[in-house]
PDB file of N, CA and C in Angstrom:
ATOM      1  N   UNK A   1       0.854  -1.165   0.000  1.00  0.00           N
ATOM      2  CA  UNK A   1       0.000   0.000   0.000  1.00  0.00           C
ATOM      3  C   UNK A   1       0.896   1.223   0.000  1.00  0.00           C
ATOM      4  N   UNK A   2       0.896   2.059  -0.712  1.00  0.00           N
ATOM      5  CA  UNK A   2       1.610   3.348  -1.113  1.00  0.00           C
ATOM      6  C   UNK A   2       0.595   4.269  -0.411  1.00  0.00           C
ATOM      7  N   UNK A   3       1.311   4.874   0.899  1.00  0.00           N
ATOM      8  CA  UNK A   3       0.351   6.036   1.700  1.00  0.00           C
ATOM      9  C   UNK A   3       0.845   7.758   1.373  1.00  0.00           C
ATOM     10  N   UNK A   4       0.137   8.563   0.722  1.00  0.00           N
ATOM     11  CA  UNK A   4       0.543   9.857   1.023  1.00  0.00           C
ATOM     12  C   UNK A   4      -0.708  11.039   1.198  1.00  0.00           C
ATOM     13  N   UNK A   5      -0.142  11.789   1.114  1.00  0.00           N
ATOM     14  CA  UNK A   5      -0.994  13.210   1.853  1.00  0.00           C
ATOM     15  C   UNK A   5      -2.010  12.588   3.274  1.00  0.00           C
ATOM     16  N   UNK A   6      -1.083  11.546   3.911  1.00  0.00           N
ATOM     17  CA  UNK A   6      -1.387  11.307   5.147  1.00  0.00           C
ATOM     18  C   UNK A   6      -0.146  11.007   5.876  1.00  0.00           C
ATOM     19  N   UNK A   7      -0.136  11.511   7.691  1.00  0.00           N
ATOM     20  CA  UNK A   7       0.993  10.938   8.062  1.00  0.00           C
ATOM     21  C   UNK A   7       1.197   9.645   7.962  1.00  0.00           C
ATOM     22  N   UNK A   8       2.111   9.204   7.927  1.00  0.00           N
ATOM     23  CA  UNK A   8       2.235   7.749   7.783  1.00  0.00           C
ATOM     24  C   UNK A   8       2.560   6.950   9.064  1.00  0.00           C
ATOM     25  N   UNK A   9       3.035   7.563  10.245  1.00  0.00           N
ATOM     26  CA  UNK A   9       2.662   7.102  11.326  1.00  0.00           C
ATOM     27  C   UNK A   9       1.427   7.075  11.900  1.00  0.00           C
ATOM     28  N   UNK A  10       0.409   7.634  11.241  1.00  0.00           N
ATOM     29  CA  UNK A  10      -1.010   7.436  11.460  1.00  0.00           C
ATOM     30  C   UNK A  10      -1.269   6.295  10.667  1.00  0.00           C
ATOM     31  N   UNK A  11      -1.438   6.650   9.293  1.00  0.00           N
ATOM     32  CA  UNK A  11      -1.874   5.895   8.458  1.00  0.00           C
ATOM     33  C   UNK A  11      -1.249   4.166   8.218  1.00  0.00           C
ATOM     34  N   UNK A  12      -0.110   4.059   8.464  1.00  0.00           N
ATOM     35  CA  UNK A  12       0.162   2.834   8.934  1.00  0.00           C
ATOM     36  C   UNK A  12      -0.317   1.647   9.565  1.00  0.00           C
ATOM     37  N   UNK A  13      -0.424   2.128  11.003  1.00  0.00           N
ATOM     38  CA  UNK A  13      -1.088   1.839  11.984  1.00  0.00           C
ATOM     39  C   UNK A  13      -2.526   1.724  11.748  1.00  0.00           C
ATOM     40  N   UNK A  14      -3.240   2.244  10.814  1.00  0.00           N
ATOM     41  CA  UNK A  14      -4.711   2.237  10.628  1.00  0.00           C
ATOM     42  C   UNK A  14      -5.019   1.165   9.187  1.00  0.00           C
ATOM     43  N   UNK A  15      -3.988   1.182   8.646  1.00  0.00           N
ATOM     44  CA  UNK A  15      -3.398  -0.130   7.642  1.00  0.00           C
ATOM     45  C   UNK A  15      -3.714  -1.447   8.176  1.00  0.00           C
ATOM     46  N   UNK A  16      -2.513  -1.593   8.990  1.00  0.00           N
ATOM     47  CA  UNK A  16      -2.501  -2.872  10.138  1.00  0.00           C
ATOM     48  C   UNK A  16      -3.793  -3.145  10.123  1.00  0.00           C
ATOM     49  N   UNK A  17      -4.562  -2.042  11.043  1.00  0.00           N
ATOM     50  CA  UNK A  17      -5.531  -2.520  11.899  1.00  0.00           C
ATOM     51  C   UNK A  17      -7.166  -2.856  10.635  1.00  0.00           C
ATOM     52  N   UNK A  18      -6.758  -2.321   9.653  1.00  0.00           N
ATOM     53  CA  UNK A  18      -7.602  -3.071   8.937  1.00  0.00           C
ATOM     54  C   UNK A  18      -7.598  -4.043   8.132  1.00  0.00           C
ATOM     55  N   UNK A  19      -6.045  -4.488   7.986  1.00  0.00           N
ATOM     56  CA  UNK A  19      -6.008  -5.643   7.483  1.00  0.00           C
ATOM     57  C   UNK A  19      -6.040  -6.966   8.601  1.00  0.00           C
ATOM     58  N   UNK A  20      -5.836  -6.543   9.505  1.00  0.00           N
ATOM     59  CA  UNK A  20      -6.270  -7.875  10.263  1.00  0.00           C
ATOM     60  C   UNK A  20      -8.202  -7.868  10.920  1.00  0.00           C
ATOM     61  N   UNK A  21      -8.846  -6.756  10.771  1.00  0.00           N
ATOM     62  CA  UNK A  21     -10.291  -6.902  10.786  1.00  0.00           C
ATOM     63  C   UNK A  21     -10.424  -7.292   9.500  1.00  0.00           C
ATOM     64  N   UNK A  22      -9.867  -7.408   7.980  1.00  0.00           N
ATOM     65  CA  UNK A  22     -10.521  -8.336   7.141  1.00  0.00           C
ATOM     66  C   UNK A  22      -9.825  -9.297   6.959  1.00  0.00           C
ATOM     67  N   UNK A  23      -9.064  -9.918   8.318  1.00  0.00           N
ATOM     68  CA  UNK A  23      -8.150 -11.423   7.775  1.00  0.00           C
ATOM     69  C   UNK A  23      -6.908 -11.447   6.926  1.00  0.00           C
ATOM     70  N   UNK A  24      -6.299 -10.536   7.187  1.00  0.00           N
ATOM     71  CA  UNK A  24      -5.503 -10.508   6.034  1.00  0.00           C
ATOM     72  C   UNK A  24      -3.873 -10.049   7.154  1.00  0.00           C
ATOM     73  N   UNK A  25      -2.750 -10.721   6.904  1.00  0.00           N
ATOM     74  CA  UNK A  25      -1.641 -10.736   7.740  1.00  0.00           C
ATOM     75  C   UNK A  25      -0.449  -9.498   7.047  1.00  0.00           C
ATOM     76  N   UNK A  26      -0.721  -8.626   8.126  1.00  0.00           N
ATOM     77  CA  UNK A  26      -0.122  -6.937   8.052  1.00  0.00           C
ATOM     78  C   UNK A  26       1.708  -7.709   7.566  1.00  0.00           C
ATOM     79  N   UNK A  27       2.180  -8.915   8.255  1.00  0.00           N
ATOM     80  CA  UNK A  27       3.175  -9.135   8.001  1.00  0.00           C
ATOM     81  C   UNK A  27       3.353  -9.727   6.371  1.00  0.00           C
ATOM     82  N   UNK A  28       2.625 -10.171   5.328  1.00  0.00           N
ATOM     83  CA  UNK A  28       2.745 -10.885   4.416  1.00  0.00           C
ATOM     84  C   UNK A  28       2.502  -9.076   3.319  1.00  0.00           C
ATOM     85  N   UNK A  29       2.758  -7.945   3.866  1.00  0.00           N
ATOM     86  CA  UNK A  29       2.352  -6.365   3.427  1.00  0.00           C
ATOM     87  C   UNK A  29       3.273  -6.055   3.063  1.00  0.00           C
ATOM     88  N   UNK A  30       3.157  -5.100   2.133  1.00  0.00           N
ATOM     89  CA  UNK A  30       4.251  -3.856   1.563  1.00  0.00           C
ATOM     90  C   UNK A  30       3.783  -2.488   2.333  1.00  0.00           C
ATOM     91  N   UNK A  31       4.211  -1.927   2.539  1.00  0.00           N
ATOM     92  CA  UNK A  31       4.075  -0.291   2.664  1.00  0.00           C
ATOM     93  C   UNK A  31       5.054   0.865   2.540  1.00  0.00           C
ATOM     94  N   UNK A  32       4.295   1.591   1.920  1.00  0.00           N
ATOM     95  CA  UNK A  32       5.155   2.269   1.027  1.00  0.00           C
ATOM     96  C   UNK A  32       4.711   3.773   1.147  1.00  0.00           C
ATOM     97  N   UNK A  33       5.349   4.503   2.316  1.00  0.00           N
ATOM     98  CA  UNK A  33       5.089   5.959   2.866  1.00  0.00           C
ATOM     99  C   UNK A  33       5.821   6.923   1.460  1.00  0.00           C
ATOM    100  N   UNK A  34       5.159   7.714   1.146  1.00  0.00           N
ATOM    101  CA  UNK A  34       5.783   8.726   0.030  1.00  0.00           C
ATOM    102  C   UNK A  34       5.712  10.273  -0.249  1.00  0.00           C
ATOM    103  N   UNK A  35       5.122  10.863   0.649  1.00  0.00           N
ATOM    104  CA  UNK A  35       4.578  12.163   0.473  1.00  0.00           C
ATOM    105  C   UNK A  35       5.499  12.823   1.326  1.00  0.00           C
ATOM    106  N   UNK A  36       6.292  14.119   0.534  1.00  0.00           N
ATOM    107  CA  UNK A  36       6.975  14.941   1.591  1.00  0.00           C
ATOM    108  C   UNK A  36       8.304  14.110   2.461  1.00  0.00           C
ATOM    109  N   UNK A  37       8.553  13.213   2.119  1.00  0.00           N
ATOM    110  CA  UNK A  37      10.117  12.461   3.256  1.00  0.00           C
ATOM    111  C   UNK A  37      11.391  12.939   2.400  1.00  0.00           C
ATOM    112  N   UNK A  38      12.222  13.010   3.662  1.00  0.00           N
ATOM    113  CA  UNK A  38      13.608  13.117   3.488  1.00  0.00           C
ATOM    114  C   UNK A  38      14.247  12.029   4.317  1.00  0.00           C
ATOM    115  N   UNK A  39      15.209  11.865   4.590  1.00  0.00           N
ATOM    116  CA  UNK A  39      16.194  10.443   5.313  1.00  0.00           C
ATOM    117  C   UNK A  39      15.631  10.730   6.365  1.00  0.00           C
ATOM    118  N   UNK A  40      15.568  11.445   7.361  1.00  0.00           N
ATOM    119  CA  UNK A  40      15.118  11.916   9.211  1.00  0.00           C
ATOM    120  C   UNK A  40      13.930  11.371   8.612  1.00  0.00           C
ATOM    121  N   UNK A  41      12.832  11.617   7.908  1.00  0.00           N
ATOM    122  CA  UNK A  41      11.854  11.297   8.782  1.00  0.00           C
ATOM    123  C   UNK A  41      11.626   9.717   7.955  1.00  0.00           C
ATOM    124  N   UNK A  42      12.012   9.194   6.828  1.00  0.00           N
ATOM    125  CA  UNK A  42      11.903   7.729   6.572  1.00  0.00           C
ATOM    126  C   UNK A  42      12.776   6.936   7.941  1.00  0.00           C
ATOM    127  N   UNK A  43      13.717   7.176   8.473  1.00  0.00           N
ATOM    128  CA  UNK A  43      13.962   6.422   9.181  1.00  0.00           C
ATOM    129  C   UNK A  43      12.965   6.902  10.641  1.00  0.00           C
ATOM    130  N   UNK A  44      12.986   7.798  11.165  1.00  0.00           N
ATOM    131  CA  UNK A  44      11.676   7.855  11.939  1.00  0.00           C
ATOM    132  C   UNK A  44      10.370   7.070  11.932  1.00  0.00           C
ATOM    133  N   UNK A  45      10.073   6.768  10.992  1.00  0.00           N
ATOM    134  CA  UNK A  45       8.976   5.894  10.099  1.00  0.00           C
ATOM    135  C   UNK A  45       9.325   4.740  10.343  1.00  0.00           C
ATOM    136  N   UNK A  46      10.729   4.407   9.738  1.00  0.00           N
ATOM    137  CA  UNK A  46      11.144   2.813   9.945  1.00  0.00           C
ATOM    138  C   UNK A  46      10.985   2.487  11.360  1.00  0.00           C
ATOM    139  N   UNK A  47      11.570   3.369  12.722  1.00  0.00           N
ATOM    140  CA  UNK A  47      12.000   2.946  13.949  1.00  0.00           C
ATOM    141  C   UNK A  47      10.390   3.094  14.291  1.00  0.00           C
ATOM    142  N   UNK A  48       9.523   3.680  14.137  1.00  0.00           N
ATOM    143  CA  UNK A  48       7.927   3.301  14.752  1.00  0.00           C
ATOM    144  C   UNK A  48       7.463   2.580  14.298  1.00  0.00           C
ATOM    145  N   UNK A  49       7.212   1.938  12.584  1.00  0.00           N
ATOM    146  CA  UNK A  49       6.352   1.361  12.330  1.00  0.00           C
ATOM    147  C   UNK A  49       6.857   0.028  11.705  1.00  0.00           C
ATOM    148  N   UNK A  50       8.359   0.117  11.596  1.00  0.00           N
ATOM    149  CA  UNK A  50       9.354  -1.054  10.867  1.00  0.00           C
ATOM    150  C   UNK A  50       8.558  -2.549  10.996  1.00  0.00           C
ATOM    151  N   UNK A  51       8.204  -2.443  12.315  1.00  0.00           N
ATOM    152  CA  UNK A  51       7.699  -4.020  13.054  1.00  0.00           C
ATOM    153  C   UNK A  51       6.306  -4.410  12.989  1.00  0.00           C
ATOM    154  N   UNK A  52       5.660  -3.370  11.696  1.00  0.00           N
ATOM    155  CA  UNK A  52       4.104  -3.182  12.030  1.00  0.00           C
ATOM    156  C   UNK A  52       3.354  -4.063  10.323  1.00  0.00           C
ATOM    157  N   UNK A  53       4.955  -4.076   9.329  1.00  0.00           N
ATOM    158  CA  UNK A  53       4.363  -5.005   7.557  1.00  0.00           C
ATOM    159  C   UNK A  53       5.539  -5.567   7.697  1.00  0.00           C
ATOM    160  N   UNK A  54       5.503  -7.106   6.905  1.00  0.00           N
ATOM    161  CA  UNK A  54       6.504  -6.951   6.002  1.00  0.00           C
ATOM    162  C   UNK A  54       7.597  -6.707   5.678  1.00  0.00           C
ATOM    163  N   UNK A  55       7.180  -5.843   4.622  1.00  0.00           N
ATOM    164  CA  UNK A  55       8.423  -5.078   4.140  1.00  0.00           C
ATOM    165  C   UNK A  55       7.825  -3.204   4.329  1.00  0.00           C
ATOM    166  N   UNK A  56       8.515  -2.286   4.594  1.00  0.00           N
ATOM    167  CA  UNK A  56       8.635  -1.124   4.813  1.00  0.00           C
ATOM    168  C   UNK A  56       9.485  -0.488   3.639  1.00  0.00           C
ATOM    169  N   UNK A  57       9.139   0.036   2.390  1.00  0.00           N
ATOM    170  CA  UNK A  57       9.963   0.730   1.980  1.00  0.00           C
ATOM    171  C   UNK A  57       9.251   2.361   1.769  1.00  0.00           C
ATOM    172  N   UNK A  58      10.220   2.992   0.900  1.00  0.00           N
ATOM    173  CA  UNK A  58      10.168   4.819   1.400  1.00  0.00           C
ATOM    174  C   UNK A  58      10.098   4.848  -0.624  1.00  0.00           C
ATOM    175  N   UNK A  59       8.908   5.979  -0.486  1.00  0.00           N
ATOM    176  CA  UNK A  59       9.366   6.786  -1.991  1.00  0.00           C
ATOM    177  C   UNK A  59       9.564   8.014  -1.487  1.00  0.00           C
ATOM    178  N   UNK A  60      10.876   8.271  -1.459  1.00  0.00           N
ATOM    179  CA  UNK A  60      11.586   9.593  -1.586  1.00  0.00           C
ATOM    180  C   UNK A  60      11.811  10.220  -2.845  1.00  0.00           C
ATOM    181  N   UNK A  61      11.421  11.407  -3.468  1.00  0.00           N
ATOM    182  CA  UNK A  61      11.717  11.979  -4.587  1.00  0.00           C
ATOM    183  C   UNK A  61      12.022  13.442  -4.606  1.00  0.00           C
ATOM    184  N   UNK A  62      11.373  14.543  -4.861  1.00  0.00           N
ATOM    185  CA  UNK A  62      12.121  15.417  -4.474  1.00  0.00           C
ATOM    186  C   UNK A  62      13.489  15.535  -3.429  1.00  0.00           C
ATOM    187  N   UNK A  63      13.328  15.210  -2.303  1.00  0.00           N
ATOM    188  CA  UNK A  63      14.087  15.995  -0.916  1.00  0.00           C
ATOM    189  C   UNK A  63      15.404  15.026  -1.136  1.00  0.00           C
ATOM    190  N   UNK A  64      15.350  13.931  -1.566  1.00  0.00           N
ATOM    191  CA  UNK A  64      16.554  12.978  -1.974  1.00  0.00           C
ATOM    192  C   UNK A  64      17.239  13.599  -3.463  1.00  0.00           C
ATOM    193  N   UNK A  65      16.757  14.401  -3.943  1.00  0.00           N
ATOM    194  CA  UNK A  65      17.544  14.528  -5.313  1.00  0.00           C
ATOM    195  C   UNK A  65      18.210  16.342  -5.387  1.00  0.00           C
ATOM    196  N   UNK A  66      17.064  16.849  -4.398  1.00  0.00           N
ATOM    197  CA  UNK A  66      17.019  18.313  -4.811  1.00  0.00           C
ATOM    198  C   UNK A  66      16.955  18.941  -3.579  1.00  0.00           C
ATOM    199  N   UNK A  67      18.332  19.583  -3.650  1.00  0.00           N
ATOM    200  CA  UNK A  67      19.013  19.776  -2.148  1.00  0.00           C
ATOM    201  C   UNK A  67      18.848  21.278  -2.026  1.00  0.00           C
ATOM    202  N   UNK A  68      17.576  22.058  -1.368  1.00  0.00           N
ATOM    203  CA  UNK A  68      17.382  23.019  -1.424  1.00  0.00           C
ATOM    204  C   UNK A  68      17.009  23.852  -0.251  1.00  0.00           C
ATOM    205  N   UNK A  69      17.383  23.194   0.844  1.00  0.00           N
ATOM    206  CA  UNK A  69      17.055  23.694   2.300  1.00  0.00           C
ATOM    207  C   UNK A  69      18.332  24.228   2.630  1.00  0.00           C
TER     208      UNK A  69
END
């Protein structure tokens, strides 16, 4: 599941919790946070929700390519 224009420490967690009210194992999941991340907050992401799918990966695009802060 690819989550954005939501936090993803919300939206995660509300992932989970509906894939196991329809039977379905949060661990056998992809998730895939993408809106707005840079490295701080994908790994922030990883250390709260790392243990919550699967697999955890990040679409970083702008803030990883285009160094403007």
């Amino acid at each position: 599941m690819r989550f954005d224009s939501k936090n993803p420490l919300i939206a995660i967690p509300e992932y989970v919790d509906w894939l196991v009210a329809h039977g379905q194992d949060p661990m056998k999941k992809l998730a895939i946070p993408s809106d707005g991340l840079d490295a701080q907050t994908a790994h922030d992401i990883m250390k709260k929700c790392g243990h919550m799918v699967g697999k955890l990966t990040f679409g970083i695009g702008t803030s990883l390519s285009n160094n403007t802060k």
